[in-house]
Protein backbone atom coordinates (compact mmCIF):
# COMPACT_ATOMS: atom_id res chain seq x y z
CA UNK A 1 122.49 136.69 5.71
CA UNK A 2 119.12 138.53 6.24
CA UNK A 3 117.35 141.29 8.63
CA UNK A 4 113.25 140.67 8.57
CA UNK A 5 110.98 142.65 10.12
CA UNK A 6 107.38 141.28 9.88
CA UNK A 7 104.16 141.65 11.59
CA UNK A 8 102.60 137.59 13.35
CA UNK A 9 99.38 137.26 14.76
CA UNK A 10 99.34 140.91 16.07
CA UNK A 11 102.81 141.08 17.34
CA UNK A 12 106.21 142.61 15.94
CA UNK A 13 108.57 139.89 15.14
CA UNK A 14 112.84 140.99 14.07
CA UNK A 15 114.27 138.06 12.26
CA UNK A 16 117.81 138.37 11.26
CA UNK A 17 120.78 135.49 10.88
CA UNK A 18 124.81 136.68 9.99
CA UNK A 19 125.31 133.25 9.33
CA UNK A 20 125.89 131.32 11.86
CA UNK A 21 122.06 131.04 13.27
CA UNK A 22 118.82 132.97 13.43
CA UNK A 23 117.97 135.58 16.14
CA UNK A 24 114.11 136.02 16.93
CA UNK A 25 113.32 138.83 18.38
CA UNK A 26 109.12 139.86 19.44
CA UNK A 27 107.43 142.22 20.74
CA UNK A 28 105.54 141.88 24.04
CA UNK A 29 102.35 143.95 23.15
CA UNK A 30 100.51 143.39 19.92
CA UNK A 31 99.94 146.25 17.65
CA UNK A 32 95.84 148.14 17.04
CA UNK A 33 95.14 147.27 13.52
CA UNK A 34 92.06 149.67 13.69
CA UNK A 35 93.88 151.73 10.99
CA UNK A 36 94.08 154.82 12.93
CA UNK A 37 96.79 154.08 15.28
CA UNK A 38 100.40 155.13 14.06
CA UNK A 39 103.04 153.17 15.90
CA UNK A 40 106.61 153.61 16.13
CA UNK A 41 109.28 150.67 15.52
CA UNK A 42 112.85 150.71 16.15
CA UNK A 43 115.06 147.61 15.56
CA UNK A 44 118.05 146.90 14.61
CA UNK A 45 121.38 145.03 16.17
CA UNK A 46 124.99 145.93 17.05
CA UNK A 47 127.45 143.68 16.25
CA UNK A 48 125.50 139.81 17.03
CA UNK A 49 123.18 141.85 19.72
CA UNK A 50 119.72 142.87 18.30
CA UNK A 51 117.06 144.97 19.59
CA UNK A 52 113.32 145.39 19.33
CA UNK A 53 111.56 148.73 20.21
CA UNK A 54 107.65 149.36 19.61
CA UNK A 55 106.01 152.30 21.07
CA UNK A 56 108.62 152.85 23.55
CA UNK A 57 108.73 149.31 25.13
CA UNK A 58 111.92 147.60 24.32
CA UNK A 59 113.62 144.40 24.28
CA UNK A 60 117.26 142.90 23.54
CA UNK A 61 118.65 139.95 22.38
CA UNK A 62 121.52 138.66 24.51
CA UNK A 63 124.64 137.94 22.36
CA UNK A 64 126.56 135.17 22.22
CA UNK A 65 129.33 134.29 20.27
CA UNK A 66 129.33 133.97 16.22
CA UNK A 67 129.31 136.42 14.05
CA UNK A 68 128.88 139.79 14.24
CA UNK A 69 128.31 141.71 10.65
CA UNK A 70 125.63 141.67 8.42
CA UNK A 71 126.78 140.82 4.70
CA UNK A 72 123.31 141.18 2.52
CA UNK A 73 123.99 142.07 -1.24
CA UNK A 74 120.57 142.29 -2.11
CA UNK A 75 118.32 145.28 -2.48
CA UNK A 76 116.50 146.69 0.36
CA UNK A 77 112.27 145.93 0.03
CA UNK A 78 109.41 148.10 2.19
CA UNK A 79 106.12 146.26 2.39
CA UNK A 80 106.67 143.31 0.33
CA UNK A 81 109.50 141.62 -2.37
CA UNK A 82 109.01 141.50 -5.76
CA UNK A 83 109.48 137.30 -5.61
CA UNK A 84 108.60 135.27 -3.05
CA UNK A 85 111.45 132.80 -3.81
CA UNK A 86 113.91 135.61 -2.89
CA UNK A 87 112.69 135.20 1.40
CA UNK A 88 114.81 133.24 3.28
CA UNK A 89 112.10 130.11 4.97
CA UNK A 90 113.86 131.33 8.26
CA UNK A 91 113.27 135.20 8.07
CA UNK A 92 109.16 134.29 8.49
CA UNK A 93 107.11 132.72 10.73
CA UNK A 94 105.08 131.20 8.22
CA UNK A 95 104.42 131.58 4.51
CA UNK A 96 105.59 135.40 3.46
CA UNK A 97 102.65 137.52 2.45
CA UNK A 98 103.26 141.35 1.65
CA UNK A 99 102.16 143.71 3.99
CA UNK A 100 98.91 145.49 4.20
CA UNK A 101 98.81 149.00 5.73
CA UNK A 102 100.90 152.29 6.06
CA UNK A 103 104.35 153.07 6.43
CA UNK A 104 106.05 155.91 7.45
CA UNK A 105 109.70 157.77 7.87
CA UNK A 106 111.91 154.74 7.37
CA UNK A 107 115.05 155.57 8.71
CA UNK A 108 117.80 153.13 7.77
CA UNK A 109 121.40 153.80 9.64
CA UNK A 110 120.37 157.46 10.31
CA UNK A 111 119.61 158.14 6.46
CA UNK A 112 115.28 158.51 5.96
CA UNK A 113 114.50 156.58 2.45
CA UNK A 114 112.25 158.54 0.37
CA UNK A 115 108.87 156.41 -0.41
CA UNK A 116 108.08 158.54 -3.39
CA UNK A 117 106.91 157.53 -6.71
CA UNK A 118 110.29 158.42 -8.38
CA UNK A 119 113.31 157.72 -5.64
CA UNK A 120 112.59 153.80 -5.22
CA UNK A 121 114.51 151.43 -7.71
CA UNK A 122 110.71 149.82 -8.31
CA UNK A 123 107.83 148.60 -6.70
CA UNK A 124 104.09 148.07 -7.89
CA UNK A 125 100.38 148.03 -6.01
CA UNK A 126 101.21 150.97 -3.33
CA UNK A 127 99.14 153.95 -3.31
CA UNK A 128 99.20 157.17 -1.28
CA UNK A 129 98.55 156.48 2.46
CA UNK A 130 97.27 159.89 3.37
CA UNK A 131 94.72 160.41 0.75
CA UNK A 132 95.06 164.12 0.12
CA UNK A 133 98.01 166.86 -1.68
CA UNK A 134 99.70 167.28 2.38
CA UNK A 135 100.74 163.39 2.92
CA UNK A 136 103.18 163.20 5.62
CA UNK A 137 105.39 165.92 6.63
CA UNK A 138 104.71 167.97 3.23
CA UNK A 139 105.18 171.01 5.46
CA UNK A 140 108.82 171.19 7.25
CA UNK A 141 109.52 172.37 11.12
CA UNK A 142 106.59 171.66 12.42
CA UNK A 143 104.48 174.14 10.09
CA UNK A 144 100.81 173.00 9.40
CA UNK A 145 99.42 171.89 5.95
CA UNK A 146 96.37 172.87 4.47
CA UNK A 147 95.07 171.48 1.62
CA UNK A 148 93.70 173.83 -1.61
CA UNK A 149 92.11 173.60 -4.74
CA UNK A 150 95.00 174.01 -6.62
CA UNK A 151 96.87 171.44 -4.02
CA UNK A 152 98.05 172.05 -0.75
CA UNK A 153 99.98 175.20 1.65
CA UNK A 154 101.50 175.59 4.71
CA UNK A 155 101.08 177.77 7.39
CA UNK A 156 104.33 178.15 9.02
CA UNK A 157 105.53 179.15 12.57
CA UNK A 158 106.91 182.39 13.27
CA UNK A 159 110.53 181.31 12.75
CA UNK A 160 109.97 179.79 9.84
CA UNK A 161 109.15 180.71 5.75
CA UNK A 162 108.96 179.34 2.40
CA UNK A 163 106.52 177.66 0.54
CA UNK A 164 106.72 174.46 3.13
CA UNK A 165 108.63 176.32 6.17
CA UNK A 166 111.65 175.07 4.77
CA UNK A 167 114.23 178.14 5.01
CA UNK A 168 114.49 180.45 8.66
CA UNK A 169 113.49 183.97 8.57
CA UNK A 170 116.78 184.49 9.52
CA UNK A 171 118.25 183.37 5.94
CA UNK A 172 115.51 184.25 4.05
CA UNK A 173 117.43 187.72 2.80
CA UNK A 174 121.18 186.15 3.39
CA UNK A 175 124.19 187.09 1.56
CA UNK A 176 126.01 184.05 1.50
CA UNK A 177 127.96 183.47 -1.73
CA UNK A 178 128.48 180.43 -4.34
CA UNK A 179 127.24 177.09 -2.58
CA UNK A 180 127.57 178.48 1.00
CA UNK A 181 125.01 177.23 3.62
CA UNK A 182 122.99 179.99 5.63
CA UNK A 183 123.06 178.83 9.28
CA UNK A 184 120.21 180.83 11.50
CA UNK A 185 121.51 182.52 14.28
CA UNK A 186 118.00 182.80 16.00
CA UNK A 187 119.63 184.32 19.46
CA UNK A 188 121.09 187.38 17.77
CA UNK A 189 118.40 187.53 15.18
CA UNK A 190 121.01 186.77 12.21
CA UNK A 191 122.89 183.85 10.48
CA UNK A 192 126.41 182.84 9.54
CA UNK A 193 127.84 181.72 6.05
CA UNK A 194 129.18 178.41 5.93
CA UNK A 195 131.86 178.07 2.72
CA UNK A 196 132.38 175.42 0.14
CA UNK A 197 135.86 174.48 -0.45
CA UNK A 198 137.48 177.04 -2.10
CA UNK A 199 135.65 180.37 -0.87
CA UNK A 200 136.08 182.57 2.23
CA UNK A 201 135.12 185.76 3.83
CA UNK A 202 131.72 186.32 6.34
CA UNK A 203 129.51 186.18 3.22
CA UNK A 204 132.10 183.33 0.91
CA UNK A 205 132.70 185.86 -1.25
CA UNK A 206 136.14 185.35 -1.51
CA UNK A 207 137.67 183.04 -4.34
CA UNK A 208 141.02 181.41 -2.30
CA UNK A 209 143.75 178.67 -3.25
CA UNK A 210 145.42 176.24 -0.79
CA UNK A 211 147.93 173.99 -0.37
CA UNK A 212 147.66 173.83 3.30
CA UNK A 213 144.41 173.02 4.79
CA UNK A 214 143.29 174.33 8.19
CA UNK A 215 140.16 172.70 9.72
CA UNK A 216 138.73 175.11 12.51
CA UNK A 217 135.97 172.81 12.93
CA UNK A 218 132.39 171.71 11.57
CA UNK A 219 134.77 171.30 8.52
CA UNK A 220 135.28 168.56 6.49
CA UNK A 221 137.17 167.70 3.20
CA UNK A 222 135.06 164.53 1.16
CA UNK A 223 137.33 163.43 -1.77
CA UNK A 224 136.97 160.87 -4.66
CA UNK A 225 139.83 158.58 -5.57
CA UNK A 226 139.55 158.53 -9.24
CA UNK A 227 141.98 155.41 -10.00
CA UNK A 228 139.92 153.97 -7.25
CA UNK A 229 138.65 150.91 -9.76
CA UNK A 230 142.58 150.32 -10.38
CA UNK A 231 143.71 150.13 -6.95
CA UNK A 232 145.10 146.95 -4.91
CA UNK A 233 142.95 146.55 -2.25
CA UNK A 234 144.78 143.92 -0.46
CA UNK A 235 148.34 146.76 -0.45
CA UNK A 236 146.49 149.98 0.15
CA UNK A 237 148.40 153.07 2.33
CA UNK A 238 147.76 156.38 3.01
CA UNK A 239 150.47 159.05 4.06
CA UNK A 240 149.81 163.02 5.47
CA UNK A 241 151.75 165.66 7.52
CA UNK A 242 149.31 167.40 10.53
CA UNK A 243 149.31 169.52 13.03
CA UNK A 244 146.96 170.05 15.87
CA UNK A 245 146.79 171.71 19.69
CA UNK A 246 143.79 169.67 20.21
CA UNK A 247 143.77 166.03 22.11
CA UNK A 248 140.64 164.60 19.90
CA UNK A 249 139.99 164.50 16.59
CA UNK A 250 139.50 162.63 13.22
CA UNK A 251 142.01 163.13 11.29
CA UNK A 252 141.25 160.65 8.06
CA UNK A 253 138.43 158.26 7.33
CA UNK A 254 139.13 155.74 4.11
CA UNK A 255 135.66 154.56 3.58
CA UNK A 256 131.87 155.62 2.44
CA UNK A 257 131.18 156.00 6.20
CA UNK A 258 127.44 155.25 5.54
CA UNK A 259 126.67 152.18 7.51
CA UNK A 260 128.08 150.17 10.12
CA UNK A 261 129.14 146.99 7.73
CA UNK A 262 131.29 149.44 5.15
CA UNK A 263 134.55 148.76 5.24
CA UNK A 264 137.39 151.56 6.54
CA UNK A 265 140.53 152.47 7.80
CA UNK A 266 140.76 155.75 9.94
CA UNK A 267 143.47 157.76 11.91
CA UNK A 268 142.89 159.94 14.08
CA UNK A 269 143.32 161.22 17.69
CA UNK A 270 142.67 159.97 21.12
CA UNK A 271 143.92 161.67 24.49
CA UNK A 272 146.42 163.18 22.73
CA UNK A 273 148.00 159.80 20.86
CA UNK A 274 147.96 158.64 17.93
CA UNK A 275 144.78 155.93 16.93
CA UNK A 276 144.43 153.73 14.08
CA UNK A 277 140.83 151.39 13.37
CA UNK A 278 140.45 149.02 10.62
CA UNK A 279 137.32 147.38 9.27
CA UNK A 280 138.19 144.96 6.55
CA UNK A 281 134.72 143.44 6.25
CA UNK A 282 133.78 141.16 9.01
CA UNK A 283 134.66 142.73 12.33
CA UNK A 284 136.26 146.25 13.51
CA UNK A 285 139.70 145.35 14.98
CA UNK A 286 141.05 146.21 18.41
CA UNK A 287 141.84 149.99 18.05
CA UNK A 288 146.15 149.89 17.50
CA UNK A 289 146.94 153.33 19.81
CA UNK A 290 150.26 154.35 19.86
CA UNK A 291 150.62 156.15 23.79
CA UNK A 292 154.44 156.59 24.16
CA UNK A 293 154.11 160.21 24.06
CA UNK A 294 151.52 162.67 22.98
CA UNK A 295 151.31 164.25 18.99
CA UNK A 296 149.10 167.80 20.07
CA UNK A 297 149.63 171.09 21.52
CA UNK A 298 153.50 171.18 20.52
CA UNK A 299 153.45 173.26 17.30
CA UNK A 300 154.88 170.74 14.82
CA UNK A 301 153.91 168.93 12.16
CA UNK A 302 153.94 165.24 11.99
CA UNK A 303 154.18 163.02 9.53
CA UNK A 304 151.66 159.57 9.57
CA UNK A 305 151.90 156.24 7.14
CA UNK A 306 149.48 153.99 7.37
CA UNK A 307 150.47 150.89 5.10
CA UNK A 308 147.70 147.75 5.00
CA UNK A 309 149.13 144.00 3.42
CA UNK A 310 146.34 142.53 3.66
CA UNK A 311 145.52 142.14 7.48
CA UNK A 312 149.15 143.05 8.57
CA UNK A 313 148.87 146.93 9.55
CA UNK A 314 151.63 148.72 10.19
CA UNK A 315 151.80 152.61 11.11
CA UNK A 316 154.42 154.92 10.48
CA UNK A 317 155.11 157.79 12.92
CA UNK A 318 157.54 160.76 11.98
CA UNK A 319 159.62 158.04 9.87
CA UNK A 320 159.51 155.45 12.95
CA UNK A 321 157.27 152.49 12.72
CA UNK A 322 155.59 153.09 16.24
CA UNK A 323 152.67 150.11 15.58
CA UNK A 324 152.56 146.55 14.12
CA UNK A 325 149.73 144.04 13.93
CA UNK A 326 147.93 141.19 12.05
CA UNK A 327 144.59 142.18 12.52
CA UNK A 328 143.46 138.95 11.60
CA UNK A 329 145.73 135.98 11.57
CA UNK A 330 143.02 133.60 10.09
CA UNK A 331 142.95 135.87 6.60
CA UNK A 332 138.90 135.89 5.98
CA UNK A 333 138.98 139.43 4.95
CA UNK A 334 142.32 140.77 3.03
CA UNK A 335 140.88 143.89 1.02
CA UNK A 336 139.88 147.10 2.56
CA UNK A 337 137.32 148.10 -0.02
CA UNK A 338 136.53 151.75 0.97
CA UNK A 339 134.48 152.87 -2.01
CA UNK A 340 136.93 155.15 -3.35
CA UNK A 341 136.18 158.03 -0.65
CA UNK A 342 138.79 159.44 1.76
CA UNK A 343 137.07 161.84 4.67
CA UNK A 344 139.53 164.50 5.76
CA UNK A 345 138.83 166.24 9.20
CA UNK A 346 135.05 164.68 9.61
CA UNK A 347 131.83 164.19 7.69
CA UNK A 348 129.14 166.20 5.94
CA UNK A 349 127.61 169.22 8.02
CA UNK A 350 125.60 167.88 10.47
CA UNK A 351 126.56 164.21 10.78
CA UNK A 352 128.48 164.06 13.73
CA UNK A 353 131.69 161.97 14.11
CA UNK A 354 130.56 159.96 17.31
CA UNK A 355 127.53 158.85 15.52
CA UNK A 356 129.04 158.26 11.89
CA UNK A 357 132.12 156.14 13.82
CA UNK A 358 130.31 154.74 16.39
CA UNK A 359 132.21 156.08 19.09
CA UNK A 360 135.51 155.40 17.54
CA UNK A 361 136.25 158.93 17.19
CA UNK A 362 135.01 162.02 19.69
CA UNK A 363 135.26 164.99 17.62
CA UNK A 364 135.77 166.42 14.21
CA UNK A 365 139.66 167.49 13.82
CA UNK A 366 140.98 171.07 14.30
CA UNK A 367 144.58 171.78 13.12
CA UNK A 368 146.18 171.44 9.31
CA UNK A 369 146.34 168.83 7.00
CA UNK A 370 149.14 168.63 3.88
CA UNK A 371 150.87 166.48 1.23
CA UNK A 372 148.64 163.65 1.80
CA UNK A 373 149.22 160.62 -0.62
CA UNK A 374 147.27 157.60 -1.22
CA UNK A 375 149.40 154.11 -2.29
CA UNK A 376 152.52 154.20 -4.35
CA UNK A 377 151.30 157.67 -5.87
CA UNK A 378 154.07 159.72 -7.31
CA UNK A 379 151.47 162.91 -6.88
CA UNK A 380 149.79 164.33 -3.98
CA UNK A 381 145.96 164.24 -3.84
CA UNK A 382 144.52 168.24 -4.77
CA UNK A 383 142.47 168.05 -1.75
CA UNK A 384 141.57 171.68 -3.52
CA UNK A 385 139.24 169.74 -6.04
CA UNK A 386 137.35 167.72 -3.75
CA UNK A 387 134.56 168.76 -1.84
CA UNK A 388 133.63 170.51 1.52
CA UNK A 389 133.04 173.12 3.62
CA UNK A 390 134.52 175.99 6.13
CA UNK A 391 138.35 175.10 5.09
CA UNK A 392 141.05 177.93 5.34
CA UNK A 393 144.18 178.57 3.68
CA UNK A 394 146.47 176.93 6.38
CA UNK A 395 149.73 179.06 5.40
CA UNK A 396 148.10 182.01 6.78
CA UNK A 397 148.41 182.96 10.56
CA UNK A 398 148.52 180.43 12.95
């Protein structure tokens, strides 16, 4: 499998085969190549379907049926590869030769790579595009760079401060405590504190311990299976109590939840009822949603088992199996190899949960979370030593 980008004879080309067959993909305009010109490229595909963007003008591919995810374990190269023999004859037009010219804010799945000297596994014969100590976007929200003797400074807009307009005004003289994020509050001239697990209080100042965890929203609980590296993969389950008055929500995401192709298994809410997704490698299967009667708004707690055999799913609802399928009778994929990371309520601040699932999922969950347990563990996960933000003692109030 392969995804090529490449410039021909002037015009964008998007090369990219799951394989089955290779997609071509060009661009209808060519690009300047006067060397002043910046131009902006978006492509990429979902599922079989691929899509070419340049300056603004954009063009699909069509799908048909094959296959539909993109398995690549190679590393990702900007500009060139370090051996010819590692291009695919079918991701080129004609002989590959490295690129010549400047690139820019690569954005890969909503994450921007760094092209600095130090972040990149390797690379060799690239120099500094801009020329100068300001480069490209040295100086943050939308301040204005300068360069100096002694290097560079910015000059930053009224809302704005720091040595590259990095932090607001607003939380330049905050009081938030231990690992708390500042938010600005530019209407009212102030800012809130956002806490890490385990603090609370308008500043996170105070120290708390939970067994009970209440999501109020933009929360989120990331933990790290440790005996992740011992686990079956092709018997995996996951078991919680909740509670919730709301209709939509994630409730748990199994899975790195970094690109499209990683593999998951979520639960969560939909209209009220109860949704499970699986990705085991190749495809997302058909949503399984359990609508015989609704699991919000009616004060109790529930208790959810999710139990995988390979690509036989079946999901447990307050002790009654309410959903049973093969997700795939053929067997391609059997493991569900989630990286060792369970989401609880949704995903870092400021990744939202439509983007990060696709539209799987609406919202982030608000309600409680307890006693969750992953396989045949005799102890519950300490959600306590994990990590995330703005999560409350559930056993107090409501």
């Amino acid at each position: 499998d392969f995804l090529c980008i490449s410039l021909v004879n002037g015009f964008i080309q998007l090369r990219y085969n799951l394989g089955d067959k290779t997609v071509i993909l060009q661009t209808f305009q060519k690009v300047q190549t006067n060397g002043n010109t910046w131009h902006s490229l978006q492509a990429g595909r979902v599922g079989n379907e691929g899509y070419l963007d340049l300056d603004g003008i954009n063009i699909t591919q069509r799908a048909s049926p094959g296959m539909n995810a993109l398995d690549t374990h190679t590393d990702f190269f900007v500009g060139g590869v370090s051996s010819l023999n590692l291009v695919n004859a079918m991701a080129v037009e004609n002989e590959p030769t490295g690129f010549t010219g400047c690139i820019r804010e690569v954005v890969i799945n909503n994450r921007e790579l760094k092209l600095t000297v130090t972040d990149p596994k390797g690379g060799a014969n690239v120099g500094d595009c801009d020329g100068t100590a300001c480069g490209y976007r040295v100086c943050k929200n939308n301040g204005t760079c300068q360069v100096r003797h002694s290097g560079f400074s910015c000059s930053c807009p009224q809302e704005w401060t720091g040595s590259t307009c990095e932090q607001s005004i607003h939380c330049s003289q905050n009081r938030c405590g231990p690992q708390a994020l500042c938010i600005p509050q530019p209407t009212s001239f102030s800012y809130i504190c956002v806490c890490a697990l385990g603090w609370s209080g308008k500043y996170c100042d105070s120290k708390i311990h939970f067994f009970i965890a209440k999501f109020v929203g933009n929360s989120y609980i990331k933990y790290t299976d440790p005996y992740y590296g011992k686990r079956d993969l092709q018997h995996s389950r996951i078991s919680l109590n909740f509670t919730t008055n709301q209709t939509e929500g994630l409730i748990v995401w199994m899975g790195k939840g970094e690109d499209e192709d990683n593999d998951f298994l979520a639960i969560g809410l939909a209209n009220g009822t109860l949704k499970v997704v699986v990705n085991l490698g190749e495809r997302i299967s058909v949503p399984l949603i359990h609508s015989k009667y609704s699991i919000c708004c009616d004060q109790r707690w529930h208790f959810v088992t999710v139990v995988q055999n390979q690509t036989c799913i079946k999901v447990y609802l307050d002790e009654e199996l309410i959903l049973f399928e093969d997700i795939d009778p053929y067997r391609k994929y059997t493991a569900l190899n989630y990286g060792g990371i369970c989401y609880f309520g949704g995903f870092e601040i400021g990744r939202k949960v439509h983007v990060v699932t696709t539209g799987l999922f609406q919202k982030e969950f608000i309600g409680k979370i307890k006693d969750v347990v992953l396989f045949q563990d005799s102890k519950k996960i300490q959600l306590m030593k994990a990590e995330g933000y703005n999560i409350y003692n559930g056993k107090n109030g409501n």
